[in-house]
Protein backbone atom coordinates (compact mmCIF):
# COMPACT_ATOMS: atom_id res chain seq x y z
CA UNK A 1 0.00 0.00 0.00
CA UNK A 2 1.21 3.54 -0.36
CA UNK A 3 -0.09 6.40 0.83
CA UNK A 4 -1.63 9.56 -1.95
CA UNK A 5 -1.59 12.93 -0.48
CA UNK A 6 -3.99 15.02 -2.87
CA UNK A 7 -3.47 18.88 -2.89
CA UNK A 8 -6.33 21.43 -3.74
CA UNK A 9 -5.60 24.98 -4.78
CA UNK A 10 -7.84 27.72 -5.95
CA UNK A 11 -6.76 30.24 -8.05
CA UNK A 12 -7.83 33.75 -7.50
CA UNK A 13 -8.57 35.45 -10.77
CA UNK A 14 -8.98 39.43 -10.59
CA UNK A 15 -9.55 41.61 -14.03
CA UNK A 16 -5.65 41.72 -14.30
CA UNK A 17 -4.98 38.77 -13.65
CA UNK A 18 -4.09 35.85 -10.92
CA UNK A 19 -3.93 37.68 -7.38
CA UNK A 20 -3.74 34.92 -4.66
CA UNK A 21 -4.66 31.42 -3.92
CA UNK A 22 -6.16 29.05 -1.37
CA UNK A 23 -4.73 25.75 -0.70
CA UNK A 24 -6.05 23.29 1.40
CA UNK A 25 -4.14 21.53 3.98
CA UNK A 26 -4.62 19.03 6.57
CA UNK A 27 -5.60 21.75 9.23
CA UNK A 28 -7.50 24.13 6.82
CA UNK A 29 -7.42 26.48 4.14
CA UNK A 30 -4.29 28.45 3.51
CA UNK A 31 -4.72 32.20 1.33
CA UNK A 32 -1.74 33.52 -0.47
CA UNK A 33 -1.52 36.73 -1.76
CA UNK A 34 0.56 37.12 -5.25
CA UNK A 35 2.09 40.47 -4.44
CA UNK A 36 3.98 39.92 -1.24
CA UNK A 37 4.26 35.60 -1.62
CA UNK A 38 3.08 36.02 2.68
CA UNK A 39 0.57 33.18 3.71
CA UNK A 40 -2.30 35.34 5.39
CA UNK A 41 -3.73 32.36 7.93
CA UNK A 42 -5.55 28.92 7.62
CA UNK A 43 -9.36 29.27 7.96
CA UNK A 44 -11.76 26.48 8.24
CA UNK A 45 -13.40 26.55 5.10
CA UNK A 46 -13.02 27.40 1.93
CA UNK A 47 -16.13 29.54 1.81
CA UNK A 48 -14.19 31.84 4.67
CA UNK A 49 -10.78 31.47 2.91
CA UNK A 50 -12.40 32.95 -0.40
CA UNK A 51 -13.72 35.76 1.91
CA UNK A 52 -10.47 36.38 3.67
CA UNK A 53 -8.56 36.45 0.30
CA UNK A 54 -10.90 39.18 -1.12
CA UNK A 55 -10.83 41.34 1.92
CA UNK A 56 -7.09 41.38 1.53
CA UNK A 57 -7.16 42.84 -2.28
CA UNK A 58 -8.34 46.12 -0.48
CA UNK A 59 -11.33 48.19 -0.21
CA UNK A 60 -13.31 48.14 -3.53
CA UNK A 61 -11.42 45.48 -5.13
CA UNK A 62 -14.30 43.20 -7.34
CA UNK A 63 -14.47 39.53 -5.63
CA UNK A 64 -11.93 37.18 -7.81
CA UNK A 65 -13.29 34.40 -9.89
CA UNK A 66 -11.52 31.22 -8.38
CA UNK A 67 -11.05 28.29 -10.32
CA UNK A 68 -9.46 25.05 -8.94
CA UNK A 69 -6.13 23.97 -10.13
């Protein structure tokens, strides 16, 4: 037997292109921004994760279309 980690990641797609991502891990949802690289936190869904990421493109920024990779 041999053990298969699978890997998730969401894409966050703004009108200029890719701006973060979510990954899920073992203990969450991880958001990455593109612009700095910095992991932002691990939430505990990826309903709250999506949230988290858009708050963090700033005030007025259009929620990201997120497709899974």
């Amino acid at each position: 037997m041999s053990d298969t980690m699978t890997m998730q990641r969401w894409v966050a797609f703004g009108p200029a292109g890719a701006v973060g991502s979510v990954l899920r891990r073992d203990d969450g949802y991880v958001v990455q921004m593109m612009s700095d690289g910095r992991y932002r936190g691990v939430y505990p869904s990826l309903n709250v994760a999506k949230q988290a990421l858009h708050a963090a493109m700033g005030v007025g920024a259009e929620r990201p279309e997120f497709r899974e990779h």
